[in-house]
PDB file of N, CA and C in Angstrom:
ATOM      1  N   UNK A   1     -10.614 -42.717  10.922  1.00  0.00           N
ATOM      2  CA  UNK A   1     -10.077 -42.458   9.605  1.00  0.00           C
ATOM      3  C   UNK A   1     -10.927 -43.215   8.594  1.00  0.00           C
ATOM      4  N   UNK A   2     -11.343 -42.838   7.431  1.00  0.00           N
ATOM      5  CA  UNK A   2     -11.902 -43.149   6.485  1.00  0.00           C
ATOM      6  C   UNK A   2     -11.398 -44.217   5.508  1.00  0.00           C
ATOM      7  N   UNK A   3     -11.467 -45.166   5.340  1.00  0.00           N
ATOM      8  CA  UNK A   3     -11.167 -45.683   3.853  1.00  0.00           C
ATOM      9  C   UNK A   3     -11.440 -45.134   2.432  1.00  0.00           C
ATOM     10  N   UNK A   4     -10.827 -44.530   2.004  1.00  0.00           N
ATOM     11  CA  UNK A   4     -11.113 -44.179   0.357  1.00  0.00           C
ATOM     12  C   UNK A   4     -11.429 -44.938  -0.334  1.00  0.00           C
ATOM     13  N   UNK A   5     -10.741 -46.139  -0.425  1.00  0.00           N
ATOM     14  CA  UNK A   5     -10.666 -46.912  -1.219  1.00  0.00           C
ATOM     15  C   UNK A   5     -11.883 -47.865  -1.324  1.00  0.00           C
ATOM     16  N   UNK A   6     -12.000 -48.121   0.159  1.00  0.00           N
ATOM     17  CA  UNK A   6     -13.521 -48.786   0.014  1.00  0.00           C
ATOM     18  C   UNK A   6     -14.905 -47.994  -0.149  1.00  0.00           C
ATOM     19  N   UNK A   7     -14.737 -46.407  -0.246  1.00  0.00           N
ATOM     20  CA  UNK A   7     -16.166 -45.683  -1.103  1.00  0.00           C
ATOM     21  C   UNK A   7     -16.378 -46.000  -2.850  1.00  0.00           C
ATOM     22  N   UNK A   8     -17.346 -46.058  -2.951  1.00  0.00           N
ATOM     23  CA  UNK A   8     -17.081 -46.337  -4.443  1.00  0.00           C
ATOM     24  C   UNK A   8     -17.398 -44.091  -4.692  1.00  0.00           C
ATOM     25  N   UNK A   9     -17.246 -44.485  -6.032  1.00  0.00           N
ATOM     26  CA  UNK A   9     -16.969 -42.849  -6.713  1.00  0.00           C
ATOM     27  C   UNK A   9     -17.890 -42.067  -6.629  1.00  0.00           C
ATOM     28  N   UNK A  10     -20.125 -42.584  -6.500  1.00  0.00           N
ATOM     29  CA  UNK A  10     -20.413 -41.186  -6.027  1.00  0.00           C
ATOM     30  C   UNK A  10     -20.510 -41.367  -4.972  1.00  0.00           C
ATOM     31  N   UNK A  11     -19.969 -42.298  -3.655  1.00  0.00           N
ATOM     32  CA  UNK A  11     -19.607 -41.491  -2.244  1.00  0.00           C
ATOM     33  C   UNK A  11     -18.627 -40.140  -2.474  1.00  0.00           C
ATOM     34  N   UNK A  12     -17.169 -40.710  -3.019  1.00  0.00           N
ATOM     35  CA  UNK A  12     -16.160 -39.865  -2.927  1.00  0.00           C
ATOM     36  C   UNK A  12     -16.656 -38.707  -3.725  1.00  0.00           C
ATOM     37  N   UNK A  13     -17.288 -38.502  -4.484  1.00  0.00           N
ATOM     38  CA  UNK A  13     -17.947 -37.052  -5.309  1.00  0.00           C
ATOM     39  C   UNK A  13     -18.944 -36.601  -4.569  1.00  0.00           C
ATOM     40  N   UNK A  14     -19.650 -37.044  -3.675  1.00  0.00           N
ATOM     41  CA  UNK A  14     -20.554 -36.519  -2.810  1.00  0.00           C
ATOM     42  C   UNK A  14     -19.980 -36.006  -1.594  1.00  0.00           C
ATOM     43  N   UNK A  15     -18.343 -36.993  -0.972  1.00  0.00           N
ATOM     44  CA  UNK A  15     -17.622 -36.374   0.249  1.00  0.00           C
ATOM     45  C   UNK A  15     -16.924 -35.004  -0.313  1.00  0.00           C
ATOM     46  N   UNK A  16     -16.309 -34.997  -1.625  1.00  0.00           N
ATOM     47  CA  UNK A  16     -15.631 -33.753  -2.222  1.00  0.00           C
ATOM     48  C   UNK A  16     -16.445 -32.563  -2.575  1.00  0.00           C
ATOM     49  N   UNK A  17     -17.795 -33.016  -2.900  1.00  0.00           N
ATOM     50  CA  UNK A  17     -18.727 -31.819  -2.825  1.00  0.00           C
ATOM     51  C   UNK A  17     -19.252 -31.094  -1.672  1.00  0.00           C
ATOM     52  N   UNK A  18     -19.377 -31.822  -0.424  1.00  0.00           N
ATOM     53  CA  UNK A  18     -19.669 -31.646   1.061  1.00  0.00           C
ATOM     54  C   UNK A  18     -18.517 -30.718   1.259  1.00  0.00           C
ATOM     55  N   UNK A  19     -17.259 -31.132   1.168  1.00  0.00           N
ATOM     56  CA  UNK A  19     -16.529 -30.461   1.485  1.00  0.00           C
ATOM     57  C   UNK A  19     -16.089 -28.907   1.197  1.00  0.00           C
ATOM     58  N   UNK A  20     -16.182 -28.752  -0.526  1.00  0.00           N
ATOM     59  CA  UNK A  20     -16.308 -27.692  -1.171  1.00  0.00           C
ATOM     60  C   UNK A  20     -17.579 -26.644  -0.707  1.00  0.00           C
ATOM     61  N   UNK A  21     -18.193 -27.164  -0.218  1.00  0.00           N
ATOM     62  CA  UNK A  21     -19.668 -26.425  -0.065  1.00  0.00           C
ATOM     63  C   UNK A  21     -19.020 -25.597   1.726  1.00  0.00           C
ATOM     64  N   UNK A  22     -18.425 -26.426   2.489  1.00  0.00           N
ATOM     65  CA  UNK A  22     -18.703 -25.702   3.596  1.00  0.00           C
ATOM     66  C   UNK A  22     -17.640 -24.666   3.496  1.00  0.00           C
ATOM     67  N   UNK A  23     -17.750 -23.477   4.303  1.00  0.00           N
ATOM     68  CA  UNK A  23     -17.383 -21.974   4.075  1.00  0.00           C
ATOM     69  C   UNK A  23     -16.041 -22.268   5.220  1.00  0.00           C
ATOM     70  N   UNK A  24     -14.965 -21.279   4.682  1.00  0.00           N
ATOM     71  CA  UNK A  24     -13.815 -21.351   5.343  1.00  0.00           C
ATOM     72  C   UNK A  24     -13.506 -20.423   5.752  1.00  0.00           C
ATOM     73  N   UNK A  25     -12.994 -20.389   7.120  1.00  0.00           N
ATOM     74  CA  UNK A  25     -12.905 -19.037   7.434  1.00  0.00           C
ATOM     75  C   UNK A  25     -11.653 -18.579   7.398  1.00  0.00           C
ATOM     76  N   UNK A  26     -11.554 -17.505   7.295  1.00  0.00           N
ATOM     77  CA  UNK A  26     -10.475 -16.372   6.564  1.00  0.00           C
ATOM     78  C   UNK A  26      -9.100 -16.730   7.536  1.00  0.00           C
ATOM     79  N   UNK A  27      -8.191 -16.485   6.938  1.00  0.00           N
ATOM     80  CA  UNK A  27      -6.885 -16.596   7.464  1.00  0.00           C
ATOM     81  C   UNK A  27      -6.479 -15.364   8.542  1.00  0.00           C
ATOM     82  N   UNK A  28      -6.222 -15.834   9.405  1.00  0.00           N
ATOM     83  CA  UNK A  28      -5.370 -14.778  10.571  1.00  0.00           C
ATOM     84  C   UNK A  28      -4.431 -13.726  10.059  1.00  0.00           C
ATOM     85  N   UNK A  29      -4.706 -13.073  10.358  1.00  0.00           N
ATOM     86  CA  UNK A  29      -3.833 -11.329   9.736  1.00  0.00           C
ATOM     87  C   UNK A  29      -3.035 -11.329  10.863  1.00  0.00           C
ATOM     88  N   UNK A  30      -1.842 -11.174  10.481  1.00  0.00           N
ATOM     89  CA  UNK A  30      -0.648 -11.414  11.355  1.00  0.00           C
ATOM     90  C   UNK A  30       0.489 -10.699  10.901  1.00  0.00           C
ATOM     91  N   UNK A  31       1.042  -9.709  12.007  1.00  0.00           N
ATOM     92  CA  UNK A  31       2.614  -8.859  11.514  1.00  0.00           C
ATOM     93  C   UNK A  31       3.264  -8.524  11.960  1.00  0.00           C
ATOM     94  N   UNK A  32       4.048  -8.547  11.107  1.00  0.00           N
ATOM     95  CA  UNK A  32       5.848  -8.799  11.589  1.00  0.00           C
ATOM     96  C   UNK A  32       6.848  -7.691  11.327  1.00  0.00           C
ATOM     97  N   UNK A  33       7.921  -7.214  11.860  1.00  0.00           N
ATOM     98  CA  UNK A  33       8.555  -6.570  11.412  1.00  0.00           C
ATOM     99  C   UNK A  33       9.747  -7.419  11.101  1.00  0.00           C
ATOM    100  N   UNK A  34      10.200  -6.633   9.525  1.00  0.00           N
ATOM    101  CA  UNK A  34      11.012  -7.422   8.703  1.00  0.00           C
ATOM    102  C   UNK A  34      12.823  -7.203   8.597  1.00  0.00           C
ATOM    103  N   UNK A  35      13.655  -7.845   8.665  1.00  0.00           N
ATOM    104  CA  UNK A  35      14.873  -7.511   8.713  1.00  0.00           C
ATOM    105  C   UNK A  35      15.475  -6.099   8.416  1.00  0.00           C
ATOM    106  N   UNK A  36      14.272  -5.577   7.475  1.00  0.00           N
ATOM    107  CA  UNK A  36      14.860  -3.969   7.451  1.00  0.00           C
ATOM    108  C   UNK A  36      14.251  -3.281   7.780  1.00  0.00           C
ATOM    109  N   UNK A  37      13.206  -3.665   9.182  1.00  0.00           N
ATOM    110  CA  UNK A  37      12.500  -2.498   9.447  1.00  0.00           C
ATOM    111  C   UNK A  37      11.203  -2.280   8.855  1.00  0.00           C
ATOM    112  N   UNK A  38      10.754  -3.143   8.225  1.00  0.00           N
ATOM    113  CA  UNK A  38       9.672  -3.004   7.007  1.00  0.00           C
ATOM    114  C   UNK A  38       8.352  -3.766   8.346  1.00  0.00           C
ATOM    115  N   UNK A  39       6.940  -3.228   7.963  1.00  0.00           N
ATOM    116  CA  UNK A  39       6.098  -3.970   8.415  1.00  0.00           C
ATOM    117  C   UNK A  39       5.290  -5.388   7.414  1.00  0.00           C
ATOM    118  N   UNK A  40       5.326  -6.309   7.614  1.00  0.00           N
ATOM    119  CA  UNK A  40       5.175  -7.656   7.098  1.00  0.00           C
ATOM    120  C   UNK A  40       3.832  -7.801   7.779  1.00  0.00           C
ATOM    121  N   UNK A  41       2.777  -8.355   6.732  1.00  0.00           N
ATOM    122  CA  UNK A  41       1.708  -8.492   7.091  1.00  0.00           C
ATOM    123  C   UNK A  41       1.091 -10.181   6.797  1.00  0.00           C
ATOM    124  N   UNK A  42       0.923 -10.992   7.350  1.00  0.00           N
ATOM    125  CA  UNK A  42       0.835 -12.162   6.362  1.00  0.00           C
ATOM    126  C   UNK A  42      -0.854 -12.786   6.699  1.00  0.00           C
ATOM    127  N   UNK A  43      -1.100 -13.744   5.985  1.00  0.00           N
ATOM    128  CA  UNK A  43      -1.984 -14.280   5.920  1.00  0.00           C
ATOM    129  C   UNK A  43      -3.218 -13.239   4.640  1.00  0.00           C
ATOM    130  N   UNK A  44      -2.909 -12.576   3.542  1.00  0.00           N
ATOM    131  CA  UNK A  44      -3.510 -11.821   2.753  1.00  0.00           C
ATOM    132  C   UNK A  44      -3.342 -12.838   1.527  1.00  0.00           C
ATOM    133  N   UNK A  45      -2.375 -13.838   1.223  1.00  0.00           N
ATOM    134  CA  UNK A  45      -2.153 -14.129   0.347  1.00  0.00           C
ATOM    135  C   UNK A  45      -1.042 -15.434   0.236  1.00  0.00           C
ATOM    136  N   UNK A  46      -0.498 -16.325  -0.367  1.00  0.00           N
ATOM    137  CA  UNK A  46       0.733 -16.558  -0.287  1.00  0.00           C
ATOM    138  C   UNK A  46       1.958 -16.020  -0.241  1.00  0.00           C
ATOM    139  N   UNK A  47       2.215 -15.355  -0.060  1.00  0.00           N
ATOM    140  CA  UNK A  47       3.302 -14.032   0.304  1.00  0.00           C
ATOM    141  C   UNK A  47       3.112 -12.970   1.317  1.00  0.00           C
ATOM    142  N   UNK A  48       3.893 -12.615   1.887  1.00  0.00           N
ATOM    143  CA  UNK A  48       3.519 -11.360   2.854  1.00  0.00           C
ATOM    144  C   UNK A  48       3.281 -10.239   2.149  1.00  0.00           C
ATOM    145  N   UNK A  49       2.461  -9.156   2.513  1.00  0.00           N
ATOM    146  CA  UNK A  49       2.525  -7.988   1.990  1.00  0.00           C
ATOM    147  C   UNK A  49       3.811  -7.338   2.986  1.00  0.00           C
ATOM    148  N   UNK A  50       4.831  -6.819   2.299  1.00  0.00           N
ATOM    149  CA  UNK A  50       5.841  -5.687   3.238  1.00  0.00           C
ATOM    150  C   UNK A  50       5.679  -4.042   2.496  1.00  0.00           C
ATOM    151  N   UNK A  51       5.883  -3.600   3.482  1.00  0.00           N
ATOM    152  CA  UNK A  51       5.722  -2.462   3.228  1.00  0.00           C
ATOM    153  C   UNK A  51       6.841  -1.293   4.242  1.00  0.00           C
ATOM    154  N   UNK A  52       7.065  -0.767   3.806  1.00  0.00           N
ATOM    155  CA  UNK A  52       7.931   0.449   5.014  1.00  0.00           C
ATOM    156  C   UNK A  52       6.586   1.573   5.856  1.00  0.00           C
ATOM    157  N   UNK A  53       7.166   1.645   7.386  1.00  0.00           N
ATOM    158  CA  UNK A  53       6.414   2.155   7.999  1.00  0.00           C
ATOM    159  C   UNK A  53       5.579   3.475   7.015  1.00  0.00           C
ATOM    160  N   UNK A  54       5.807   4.140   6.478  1.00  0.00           N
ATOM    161  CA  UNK A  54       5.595   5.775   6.137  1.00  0.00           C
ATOM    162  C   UNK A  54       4.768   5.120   4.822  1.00  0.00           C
ATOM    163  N   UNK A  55       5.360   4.482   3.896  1.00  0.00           N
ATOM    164  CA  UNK A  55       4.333   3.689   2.853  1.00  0.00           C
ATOM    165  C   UNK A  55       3.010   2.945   3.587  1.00  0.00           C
ATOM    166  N   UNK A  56       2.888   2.325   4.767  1.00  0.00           N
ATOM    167  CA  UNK A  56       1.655   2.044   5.270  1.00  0.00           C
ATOM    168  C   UNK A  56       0.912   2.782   5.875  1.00  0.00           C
ATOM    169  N   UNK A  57       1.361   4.228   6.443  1.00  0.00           N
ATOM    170  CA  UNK A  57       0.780   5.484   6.611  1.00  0.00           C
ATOM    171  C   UNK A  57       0.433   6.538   5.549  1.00  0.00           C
ATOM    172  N   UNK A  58       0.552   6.275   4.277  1.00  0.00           N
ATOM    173  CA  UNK A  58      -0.088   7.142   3.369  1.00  0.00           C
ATOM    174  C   UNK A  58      -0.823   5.806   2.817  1.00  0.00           C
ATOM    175  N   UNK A  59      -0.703   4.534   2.998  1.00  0.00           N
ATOM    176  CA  UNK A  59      -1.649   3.919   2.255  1.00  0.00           C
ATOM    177  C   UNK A  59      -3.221   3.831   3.148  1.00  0.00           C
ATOM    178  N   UNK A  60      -2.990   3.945   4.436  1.00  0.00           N
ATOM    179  CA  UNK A  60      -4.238   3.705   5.179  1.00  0.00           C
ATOM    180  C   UNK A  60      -4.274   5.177   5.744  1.00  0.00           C
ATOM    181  N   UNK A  61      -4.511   6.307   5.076  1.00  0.00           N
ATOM    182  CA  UNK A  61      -4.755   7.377   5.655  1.00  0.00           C
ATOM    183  C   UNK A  61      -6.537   7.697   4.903  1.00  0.00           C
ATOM    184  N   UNK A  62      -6.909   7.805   5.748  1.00  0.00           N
ATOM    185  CA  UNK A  62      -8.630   8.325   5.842  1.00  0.00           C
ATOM    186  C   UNK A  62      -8.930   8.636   3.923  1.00  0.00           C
ATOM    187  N   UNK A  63      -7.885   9.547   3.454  1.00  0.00           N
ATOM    188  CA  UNK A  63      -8.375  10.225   2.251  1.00  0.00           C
ATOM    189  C   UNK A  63      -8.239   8.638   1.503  1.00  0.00           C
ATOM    190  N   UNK A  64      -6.758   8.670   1.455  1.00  0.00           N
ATOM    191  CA  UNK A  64      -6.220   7.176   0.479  1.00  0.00           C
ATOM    192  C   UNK A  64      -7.309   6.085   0.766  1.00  0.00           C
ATOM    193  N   UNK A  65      -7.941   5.794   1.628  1.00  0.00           N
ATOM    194  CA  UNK A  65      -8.541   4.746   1.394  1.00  0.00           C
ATOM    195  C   UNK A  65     -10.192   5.214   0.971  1.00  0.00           C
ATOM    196  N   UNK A  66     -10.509   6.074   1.351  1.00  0.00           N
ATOM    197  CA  UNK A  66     -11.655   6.250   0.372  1.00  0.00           C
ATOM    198  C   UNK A  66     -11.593   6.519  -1.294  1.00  0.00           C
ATOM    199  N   UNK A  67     -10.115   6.821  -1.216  1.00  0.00           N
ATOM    200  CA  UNK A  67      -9.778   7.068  -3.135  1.00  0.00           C
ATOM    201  C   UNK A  67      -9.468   5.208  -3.008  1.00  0.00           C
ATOM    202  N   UNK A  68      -9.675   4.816  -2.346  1.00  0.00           N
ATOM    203  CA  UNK A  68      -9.370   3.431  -3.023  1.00  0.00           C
ATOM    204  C   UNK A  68     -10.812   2.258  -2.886  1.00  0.00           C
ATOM    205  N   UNK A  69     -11.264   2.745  -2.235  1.00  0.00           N
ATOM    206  CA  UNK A  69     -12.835   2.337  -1.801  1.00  0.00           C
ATOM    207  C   UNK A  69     -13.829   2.690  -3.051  1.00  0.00           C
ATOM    208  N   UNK A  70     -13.460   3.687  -3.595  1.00  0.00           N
ATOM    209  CA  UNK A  70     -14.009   4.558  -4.673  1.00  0.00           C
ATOM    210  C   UNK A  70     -13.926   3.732  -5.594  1.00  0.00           C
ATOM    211  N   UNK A  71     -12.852   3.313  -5.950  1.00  0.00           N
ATOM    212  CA  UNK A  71     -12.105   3.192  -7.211  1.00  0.00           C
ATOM    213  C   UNK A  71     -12.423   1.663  -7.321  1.00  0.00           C
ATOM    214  N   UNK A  72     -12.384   0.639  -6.189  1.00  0.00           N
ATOM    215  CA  UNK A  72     -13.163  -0.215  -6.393  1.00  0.00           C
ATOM    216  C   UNK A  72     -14.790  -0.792  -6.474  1.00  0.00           C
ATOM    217  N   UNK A  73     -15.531   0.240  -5.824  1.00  0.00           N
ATOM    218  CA  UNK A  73     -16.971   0.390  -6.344  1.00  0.00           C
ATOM    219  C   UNK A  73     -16.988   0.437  -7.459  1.00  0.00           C
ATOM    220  N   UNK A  74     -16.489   1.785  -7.832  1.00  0.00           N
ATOM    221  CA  UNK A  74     -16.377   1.932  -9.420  1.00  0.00           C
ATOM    222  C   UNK A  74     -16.313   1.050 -10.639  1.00  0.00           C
ATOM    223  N   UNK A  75     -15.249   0.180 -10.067  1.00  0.00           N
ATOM    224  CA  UNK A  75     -14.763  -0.888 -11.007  1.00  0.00           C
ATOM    225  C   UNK A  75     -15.052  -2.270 -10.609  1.00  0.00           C
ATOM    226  N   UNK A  76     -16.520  -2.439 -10.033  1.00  0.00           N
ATOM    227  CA  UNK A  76     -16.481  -4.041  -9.128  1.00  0.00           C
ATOM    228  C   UNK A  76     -16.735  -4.885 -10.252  1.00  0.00           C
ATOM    229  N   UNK A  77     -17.575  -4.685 -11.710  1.00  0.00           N
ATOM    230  CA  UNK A  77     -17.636  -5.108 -12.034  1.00  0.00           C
ATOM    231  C   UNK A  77     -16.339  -6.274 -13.160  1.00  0.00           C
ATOM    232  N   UNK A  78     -15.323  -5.047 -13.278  1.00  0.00           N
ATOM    233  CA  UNK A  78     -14.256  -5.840 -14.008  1.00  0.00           C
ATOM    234  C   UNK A  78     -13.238  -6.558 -13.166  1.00  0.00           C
ATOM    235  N   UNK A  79     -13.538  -6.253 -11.467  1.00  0.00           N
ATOM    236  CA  UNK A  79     -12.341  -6.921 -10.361  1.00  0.00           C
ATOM    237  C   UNK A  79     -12.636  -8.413 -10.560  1.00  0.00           C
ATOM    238  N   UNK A  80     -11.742  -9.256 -10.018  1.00  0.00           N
ATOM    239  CA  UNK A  80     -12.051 -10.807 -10.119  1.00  0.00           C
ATOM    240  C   UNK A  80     -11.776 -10.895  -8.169  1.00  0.00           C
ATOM    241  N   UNK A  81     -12.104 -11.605  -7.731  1.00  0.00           N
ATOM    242  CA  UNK A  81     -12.338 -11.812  -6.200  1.00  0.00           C
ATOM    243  C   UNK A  81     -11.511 -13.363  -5.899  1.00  0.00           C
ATOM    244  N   UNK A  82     -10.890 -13.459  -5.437  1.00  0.00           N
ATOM    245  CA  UNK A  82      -9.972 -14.326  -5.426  1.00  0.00           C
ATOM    246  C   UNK A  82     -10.108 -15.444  -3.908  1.00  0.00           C
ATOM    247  N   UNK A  83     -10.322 -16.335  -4.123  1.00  0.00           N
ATOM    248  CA  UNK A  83     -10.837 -17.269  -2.867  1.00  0.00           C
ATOM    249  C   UNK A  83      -9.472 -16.787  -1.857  1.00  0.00           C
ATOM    250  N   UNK A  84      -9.925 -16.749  -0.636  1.00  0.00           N
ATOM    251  CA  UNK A  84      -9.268 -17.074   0.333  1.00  0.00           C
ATOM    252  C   UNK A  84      -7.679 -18.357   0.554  1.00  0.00           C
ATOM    253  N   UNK A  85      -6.969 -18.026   0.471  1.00  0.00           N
ATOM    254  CA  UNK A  85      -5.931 -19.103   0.607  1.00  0.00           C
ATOM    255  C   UNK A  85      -5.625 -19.095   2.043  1.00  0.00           C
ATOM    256  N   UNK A  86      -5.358 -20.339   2.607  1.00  0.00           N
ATOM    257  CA  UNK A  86      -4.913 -20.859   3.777  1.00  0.00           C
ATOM    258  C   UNK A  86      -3.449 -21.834   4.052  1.00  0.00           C
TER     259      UNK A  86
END
């Protein structure tokens, strides 16, 4: 275990930059089915995504996701990309 207290400040700005720099890897996609039957997807976000079976079958159907693949090419430039949460 480290002492903090005994780094002076640009250790600790050099350990907080080390840290920031190394790459994290993505959170486990994990799902659940939900008290009503709903499919629960977690690790996308702080919240689960839920969804009802038939809503996750028109959302991942071949056409729908190329109209949505589309639509974000289209628009990559105004999307904001949101770090990974863990």
């Amino acid at each position: 275990m480290i002492d903090l207290n005994a780094l002076s400040k640009d250790q600790l700005i050099a350990m907080l930059a080390a840290a920031q720099a190394q790459p994290r890897a993505p959170s486990k996609l994990t799902c659940k089915v939900s008290a009503k039957g709903a499919v629960s997807v977690y690790g996308m976000g702080k919240w689960p995504v839920t969804l009802y079976r038939t809503q996750w079958e028109r959302l991942l159907a071949p056409d729908t996701i190329k109209q949505i693949s589309a639509f974000i090419a289209a628009n990559v430039t105004l999307l904001t990309v949101k770090p990974a949460t863990d």
